[in-house]
PDB file of N, CA and C in Angstrom:
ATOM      1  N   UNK A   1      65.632 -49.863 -40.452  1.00  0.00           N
ATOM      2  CA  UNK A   1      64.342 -49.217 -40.334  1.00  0.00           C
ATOM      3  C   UNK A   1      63.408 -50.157 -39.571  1.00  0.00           C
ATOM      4  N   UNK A   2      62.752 -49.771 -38.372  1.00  0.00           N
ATOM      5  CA  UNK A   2      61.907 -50.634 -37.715  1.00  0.00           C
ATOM      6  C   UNK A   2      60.499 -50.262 -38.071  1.00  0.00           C
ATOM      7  N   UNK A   3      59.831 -51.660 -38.073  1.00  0.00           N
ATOM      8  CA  UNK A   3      58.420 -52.129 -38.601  1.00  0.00           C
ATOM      9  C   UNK A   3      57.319 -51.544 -37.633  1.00  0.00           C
ATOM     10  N   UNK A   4      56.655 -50.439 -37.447  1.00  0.00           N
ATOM     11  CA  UNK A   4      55.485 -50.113 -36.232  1.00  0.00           C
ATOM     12  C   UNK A   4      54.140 -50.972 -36.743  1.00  0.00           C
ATOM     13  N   UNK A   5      53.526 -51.633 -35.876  1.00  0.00           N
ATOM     14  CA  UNK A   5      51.735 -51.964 -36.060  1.00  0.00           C
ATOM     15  C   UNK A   5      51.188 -51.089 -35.819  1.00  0.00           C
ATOM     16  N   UNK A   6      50.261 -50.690 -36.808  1.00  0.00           N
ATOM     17  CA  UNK A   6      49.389 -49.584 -36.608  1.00  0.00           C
ATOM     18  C   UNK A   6      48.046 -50.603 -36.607  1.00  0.00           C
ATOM     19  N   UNK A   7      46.938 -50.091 -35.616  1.00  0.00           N
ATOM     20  CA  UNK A   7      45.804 -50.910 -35.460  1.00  0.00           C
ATOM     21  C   UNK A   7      44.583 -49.670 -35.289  1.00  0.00           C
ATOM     22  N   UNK A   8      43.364 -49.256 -35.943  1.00  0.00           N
ATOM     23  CA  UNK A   8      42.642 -47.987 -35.367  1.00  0.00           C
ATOM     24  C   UNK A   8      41.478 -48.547 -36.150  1.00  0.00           C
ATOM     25  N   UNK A   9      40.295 -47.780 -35.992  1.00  0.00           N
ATOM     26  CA  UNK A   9      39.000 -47.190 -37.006  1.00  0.00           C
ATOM     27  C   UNK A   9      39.293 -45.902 -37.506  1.00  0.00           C
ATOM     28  N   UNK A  10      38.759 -46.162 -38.876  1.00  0.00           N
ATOM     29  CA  UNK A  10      38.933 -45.000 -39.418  1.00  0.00           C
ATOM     30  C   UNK A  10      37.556 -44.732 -40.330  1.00  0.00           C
ATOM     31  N   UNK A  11      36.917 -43.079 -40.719  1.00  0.00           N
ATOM     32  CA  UNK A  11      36.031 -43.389 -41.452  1.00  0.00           C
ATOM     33  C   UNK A  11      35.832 -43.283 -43.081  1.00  0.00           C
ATOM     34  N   UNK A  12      35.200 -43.907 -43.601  1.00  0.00           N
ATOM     35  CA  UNK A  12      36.047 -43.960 -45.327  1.00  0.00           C
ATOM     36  C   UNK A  12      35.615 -42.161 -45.654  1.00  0.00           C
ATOM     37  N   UNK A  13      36.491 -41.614 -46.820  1.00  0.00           N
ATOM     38  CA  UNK A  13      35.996 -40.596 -47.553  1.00  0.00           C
ATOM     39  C   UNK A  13      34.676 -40.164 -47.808  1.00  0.00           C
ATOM     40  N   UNK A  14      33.853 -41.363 -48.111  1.00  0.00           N
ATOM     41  CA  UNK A  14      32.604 -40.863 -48.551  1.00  0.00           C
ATOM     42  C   UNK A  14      31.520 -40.649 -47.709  1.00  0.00           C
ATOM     43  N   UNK A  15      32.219 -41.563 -46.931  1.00  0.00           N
ATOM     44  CA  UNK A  15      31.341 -42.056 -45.409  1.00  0.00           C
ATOM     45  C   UNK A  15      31.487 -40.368 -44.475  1.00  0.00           C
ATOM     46  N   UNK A  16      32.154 -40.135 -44.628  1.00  0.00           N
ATOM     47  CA  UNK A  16      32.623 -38.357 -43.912  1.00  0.00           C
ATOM     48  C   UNK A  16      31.656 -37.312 -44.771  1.00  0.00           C
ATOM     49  N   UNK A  17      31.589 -37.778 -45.905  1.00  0.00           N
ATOM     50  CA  UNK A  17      30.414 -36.867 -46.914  1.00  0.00           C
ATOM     51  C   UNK A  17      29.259 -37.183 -46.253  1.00  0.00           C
ATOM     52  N   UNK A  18      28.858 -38.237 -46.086  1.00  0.00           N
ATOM     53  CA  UNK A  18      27.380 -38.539 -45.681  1.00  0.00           C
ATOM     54  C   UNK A  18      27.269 -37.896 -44.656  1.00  0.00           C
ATOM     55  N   UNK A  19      28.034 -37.819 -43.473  1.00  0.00           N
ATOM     56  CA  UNK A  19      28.186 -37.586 -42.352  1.00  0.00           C
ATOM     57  C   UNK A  19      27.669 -36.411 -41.858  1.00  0.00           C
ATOM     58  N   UNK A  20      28.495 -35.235 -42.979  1.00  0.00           N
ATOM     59  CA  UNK A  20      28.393 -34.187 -43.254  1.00  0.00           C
ATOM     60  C   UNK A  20      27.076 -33.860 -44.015  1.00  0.00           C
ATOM     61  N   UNK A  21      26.184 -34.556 -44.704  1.00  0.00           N
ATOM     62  CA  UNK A  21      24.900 -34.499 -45.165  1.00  0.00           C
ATOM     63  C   UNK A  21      23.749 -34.253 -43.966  1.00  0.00           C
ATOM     64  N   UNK A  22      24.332 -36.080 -43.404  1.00  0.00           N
ATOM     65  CA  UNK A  22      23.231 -36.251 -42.760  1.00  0.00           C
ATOM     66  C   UNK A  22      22.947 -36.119 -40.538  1.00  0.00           C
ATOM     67  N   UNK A  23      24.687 -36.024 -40.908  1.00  0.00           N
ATOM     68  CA  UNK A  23      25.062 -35.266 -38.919  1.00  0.00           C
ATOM     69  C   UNK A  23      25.222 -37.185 -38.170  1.00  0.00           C
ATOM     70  N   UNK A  24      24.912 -38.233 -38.623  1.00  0.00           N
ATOM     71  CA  UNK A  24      25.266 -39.281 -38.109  1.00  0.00           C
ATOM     72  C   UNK A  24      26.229 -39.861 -39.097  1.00  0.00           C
ATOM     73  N   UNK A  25      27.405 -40.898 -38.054  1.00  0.00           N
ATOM     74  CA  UNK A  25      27.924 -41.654 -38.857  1.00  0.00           C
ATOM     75  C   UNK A  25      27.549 -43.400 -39.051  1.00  0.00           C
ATOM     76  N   UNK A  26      26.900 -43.295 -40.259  1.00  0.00           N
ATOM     77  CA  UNK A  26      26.735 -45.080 -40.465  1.00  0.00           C
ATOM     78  C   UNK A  26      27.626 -46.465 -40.165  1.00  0.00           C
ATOM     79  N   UNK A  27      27.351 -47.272 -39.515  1.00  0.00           N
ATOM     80  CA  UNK A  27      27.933 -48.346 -39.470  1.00  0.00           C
ATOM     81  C   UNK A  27      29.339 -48.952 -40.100  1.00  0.00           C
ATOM     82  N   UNK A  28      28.447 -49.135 -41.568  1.00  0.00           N
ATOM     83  CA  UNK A  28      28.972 -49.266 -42.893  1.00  0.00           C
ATOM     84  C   UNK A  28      30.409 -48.882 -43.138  1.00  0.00           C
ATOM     85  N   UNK A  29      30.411 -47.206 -42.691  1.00  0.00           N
ATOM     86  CA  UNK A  29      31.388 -46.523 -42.961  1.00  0.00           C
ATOM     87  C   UNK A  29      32.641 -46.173 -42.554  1.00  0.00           C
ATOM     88  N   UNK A  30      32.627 -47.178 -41.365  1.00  0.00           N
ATOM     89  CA  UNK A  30      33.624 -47.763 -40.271  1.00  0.00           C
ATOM     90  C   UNK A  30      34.546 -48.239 -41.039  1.00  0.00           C
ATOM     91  N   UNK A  31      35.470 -48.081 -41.202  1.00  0.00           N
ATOM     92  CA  UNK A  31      36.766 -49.268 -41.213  1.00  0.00           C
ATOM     93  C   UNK A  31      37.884 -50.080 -40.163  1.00  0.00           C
ATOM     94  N   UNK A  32      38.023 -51.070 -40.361  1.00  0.00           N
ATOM     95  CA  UNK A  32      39.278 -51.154 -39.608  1.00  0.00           C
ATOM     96  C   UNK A  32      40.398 -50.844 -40.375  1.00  0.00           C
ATOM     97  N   UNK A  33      41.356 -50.432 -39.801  1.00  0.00           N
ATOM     98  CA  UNK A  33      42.921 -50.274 -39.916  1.00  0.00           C
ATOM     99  C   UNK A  33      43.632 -51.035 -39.369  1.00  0.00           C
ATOM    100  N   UNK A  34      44.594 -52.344 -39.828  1.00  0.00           N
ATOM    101  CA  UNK A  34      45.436 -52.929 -38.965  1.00  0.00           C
ATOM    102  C   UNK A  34      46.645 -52.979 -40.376  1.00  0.00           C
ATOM    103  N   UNK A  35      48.162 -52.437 -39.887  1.00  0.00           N
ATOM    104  CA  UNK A  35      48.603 -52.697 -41.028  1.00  0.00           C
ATOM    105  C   UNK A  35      50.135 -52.722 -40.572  1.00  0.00           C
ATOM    106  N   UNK A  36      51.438 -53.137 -40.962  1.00  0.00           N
ATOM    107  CA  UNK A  36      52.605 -52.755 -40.537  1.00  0.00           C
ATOM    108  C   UNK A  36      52.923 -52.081 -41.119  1.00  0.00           C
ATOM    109  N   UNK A  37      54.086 -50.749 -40.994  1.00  0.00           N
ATOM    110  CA  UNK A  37      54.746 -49.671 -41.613  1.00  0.00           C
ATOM    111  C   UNK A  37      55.870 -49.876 -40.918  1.00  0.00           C
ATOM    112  N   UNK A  38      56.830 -49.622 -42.247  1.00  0.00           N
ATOM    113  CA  UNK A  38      58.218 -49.549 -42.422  1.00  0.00           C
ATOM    114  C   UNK A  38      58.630 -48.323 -41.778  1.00  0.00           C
ATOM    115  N   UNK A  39      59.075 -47.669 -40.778  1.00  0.00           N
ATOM    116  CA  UNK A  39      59.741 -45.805 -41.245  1.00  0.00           C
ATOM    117  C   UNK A  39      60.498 -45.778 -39.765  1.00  0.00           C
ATOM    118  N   UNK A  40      61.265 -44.612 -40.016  1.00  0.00           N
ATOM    119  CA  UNK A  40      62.291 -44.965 -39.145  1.00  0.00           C
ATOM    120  C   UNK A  40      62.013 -44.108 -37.564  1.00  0.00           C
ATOM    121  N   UNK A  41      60.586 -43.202 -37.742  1.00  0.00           N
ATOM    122  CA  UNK A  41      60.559 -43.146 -36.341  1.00  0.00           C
ATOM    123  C   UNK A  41      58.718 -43.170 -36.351  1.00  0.00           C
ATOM    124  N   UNK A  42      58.323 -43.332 -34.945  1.00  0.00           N
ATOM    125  CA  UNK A  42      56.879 -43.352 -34.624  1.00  0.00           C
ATOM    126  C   UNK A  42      55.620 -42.246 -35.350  1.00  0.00           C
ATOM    127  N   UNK A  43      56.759 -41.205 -35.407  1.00  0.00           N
ATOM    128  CA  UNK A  43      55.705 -40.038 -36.267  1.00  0.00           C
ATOM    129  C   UNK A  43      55.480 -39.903 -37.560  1.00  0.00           C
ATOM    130  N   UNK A  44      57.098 -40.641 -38.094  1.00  0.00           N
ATOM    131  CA  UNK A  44      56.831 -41.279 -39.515  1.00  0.00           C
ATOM    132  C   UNK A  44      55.960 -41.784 -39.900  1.00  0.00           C
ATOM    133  N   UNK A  45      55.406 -43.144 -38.719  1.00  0.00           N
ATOM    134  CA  UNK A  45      54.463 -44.211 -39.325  1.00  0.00           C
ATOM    135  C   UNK A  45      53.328 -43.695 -38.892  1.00  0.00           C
ATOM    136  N   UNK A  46      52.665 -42.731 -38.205  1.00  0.00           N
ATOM    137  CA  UNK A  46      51.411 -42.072 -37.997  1.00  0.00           C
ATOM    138  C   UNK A  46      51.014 -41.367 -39.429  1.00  0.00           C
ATOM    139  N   UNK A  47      52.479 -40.480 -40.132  1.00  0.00           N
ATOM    140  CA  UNK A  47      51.854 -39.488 -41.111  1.00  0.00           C
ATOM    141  C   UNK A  47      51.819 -40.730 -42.331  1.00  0.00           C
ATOM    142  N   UNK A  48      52.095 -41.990 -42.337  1.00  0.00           N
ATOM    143  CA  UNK A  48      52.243 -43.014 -43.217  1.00  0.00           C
ATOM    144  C   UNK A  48      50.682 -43.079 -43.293  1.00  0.00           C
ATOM    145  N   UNK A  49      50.445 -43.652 -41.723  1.00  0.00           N
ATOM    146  CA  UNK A  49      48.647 -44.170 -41.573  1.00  0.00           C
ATOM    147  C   UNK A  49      48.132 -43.678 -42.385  1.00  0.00           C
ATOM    148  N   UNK A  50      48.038 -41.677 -42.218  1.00  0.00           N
ATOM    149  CA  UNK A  50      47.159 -40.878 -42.161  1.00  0.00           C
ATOM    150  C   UNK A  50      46.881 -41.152 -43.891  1.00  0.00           C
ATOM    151  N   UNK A  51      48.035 -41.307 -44.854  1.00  0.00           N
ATOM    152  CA  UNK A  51      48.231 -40.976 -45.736  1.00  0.00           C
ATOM    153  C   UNK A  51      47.323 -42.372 -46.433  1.00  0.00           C
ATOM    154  N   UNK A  52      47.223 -43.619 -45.589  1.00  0.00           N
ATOM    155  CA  UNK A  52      47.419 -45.019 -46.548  1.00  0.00           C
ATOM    156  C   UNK A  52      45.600 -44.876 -45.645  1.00  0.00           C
ATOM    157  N   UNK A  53      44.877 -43.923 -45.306  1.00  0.00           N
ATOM    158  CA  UNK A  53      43.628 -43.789 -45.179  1.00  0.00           C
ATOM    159  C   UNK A  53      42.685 -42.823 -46.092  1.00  0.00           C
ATOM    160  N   UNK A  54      43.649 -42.509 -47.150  1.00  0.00           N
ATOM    161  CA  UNK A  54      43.179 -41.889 -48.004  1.00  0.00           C
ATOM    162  C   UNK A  54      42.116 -40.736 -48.050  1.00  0.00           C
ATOM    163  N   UNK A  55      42.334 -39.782 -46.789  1.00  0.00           N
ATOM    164  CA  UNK A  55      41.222 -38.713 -46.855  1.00  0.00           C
ATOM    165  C   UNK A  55      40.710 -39.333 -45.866  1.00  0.00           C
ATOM    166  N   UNK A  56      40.524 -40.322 -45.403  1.00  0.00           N
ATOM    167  CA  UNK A  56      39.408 -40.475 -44.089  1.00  0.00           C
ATOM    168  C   UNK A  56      39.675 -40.255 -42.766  1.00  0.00           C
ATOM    169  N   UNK A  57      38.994 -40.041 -41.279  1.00  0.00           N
ATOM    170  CA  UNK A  57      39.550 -39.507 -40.428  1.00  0.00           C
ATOM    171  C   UNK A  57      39.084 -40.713 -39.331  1.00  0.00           C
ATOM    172  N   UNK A  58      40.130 -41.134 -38.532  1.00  0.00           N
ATOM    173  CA  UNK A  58      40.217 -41.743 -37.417  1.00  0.00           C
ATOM    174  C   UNK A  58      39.067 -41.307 -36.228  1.00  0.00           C
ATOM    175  N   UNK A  59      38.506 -42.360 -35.820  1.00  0.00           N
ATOM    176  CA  UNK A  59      37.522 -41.818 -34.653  1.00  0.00           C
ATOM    177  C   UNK A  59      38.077 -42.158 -33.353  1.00  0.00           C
ATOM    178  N   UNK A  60      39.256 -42.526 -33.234  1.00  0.00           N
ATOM    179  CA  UNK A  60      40.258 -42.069 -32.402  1.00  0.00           C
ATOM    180  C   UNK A  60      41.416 -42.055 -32.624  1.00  0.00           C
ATOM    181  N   UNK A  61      42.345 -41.629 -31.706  1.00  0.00           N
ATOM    182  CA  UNK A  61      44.195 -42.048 -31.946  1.00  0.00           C
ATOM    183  C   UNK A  61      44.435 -43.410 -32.312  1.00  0.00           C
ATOM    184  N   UNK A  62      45.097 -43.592 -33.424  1.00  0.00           N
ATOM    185  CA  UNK A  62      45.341 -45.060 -33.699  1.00  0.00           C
ATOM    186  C   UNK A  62      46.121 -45.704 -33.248  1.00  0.00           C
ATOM    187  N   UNK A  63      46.481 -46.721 -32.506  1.00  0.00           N
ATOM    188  CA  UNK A  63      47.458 -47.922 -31.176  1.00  0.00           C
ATOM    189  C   UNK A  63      48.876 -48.105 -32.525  1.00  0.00           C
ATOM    190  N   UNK A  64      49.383 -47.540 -31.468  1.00  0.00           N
ATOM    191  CA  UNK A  64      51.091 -48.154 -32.460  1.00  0.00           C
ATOM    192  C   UNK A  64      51.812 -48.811 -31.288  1.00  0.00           C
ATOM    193  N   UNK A  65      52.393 -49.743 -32.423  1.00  0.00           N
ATOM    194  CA  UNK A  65      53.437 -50.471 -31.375  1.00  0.00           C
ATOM    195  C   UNK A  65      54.645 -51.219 -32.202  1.00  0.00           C
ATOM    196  N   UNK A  66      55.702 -51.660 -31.312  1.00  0.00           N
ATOM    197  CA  UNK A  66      56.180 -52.435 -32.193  1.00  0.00           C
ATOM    198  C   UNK A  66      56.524 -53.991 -31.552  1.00  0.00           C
ATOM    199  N   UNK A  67      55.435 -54.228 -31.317  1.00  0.00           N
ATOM    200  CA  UNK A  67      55.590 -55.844 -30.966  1.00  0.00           C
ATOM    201  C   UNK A  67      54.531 -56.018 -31.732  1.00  0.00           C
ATOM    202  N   UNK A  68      54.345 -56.822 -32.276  1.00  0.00           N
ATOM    203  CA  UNK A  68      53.358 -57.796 -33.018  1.00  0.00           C
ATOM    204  C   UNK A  68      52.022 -58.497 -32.491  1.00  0.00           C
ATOM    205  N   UNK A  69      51.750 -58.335 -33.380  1.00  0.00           N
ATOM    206  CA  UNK A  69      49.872 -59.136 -32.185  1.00  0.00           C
ATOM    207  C   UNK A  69      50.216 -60.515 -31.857  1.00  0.00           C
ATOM    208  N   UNK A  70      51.178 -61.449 -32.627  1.00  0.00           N
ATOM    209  CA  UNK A  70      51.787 -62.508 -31.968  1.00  0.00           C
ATOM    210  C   UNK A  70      52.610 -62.888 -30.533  1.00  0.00           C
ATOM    211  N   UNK A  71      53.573 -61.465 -30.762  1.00  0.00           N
ATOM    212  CA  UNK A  71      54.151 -61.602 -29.183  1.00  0.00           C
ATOM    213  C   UNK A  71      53.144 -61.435 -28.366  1.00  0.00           C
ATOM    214  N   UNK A  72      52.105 -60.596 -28.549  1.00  0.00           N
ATOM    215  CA  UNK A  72      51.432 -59.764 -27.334  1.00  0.00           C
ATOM    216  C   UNK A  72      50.565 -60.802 -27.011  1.00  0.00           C
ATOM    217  N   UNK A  73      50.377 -61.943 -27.783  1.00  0.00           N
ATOM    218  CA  UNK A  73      49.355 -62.798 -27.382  1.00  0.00           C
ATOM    219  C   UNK A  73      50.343 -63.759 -26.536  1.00  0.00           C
ATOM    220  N   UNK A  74      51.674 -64.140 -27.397  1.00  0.00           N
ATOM    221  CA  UNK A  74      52.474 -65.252 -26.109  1.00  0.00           C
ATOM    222  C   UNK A  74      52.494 -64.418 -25.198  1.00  0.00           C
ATOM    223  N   UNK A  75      52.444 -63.082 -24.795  1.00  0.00           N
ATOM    224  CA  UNK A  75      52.800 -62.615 -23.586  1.00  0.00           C
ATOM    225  C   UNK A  75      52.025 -63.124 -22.726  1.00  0.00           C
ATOM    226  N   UNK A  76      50.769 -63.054 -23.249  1.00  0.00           N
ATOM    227  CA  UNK A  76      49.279 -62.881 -22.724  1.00  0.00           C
ATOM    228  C   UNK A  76      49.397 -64.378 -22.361  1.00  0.00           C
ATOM    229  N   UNK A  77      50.228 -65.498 -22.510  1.00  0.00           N
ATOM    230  CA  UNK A  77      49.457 -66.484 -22.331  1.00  0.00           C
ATOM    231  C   UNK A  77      48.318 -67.331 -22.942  1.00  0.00           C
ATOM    232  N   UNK A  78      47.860 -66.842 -24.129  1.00  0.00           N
ATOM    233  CA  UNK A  78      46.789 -67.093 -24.659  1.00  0.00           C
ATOM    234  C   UNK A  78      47.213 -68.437 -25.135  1.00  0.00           C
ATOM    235  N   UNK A  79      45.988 -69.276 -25.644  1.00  0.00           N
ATOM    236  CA  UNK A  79      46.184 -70.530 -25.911  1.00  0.00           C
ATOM    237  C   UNK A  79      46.810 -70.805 -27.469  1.00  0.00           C
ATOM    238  N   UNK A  80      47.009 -71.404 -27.757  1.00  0.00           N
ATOM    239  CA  UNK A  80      47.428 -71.467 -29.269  1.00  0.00           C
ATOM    240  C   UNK A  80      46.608 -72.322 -30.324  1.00  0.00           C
ATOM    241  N   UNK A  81      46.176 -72.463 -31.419  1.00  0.00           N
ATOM    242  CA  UNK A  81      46.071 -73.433 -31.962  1.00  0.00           C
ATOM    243  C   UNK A  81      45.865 -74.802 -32.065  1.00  0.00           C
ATOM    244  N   UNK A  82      45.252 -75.895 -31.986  1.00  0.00           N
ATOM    245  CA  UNK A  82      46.147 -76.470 -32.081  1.00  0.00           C
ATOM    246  C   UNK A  82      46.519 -77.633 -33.111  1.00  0.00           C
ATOM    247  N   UNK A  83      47.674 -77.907 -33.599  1.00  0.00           N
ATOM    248  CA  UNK A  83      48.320 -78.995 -34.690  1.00  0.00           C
ATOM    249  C   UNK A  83      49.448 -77.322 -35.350  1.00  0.00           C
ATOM    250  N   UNK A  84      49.192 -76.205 -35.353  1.00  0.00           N
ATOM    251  CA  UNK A  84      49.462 -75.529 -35.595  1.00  0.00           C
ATOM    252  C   UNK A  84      51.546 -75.594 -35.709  1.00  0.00           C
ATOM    253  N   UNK A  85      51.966 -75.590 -34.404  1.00  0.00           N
ATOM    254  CA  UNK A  85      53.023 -75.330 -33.931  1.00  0.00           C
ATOM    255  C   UNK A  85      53.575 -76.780 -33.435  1.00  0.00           C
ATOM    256  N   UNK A  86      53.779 -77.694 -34.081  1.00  0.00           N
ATOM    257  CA  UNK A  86      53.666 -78.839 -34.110  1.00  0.00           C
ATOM    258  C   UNK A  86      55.229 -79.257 -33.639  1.00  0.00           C
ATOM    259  N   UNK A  87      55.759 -79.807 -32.631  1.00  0.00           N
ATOM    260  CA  UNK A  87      57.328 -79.648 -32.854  1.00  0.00           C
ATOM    261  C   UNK A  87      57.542 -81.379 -32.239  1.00  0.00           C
ATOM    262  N   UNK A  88      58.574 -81.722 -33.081  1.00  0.00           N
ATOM    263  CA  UNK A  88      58.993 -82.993 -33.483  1.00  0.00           C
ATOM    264  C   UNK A  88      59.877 -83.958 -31.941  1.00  0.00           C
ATOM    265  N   UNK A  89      59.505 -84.910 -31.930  1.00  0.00           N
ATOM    266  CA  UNK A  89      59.823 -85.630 -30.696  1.00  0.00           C
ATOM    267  C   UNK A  89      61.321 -85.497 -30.519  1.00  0.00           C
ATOM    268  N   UNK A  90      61.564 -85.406 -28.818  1.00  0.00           N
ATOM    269  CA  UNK A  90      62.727 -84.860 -28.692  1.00  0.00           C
ATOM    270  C   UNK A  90      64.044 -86.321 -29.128  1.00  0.00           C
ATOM    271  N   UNK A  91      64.811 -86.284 -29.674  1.00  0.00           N
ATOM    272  CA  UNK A  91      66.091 -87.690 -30.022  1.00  0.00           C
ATOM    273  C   UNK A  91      66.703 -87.748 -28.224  1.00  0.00           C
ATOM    274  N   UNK A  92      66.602 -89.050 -28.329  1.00  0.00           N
ATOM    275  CA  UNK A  92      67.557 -89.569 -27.089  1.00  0.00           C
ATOM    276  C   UNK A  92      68.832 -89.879 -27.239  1.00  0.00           C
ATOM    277  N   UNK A  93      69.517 -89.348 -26.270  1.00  0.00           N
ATOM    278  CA  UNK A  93      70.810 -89.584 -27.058  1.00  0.00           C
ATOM    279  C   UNK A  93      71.304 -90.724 -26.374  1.00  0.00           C
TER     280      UNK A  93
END
């Protein structure tokens, strides 16, 4: 079974009540979504999201993938840390 990243905004339950009160959506009521799901195909782990947002609704399509925010950053080149990744002097032979 492969692992998808799901990454989106979503807005909480109650926050959709207000919404519906008052015709704007508050700040507050924003969430992020960043989470991994287990399931064995892409539409699996969307109806997973939908489900592990408990009633609240996405204010857009939520980014799936299955590379990790780690690869995507070595891809990127990005800098690392540093003392982080620390690797031990090479032995001469």
């Amino acid at each position: 079974m492969p692992a998808f990243w799901i990454e989106g905004i979503f807005i909480s339950p109650a926050g959709l009540k207000k919404a519906k009160r008052t015709g704007k959506i508050a700040e507050a009521d924003k969430e992020l979504f960043a989470r991994t799901i287990w399931a064995e195909t892409s539409a699996e782990a969307l109806r997973l999201a939908d489900e592990a947002i408990q009633g609240g609704k996405w204010l857009e399509k939520p980014r799936l993938s299955q590379i990790t925010e780690e690869q995507r950053m070595r891809k990127q080149g990005a800098p690392e840390l540093p003392g982080l990744f620390v690797s031990g002097k090479k032995k001469r032979k």
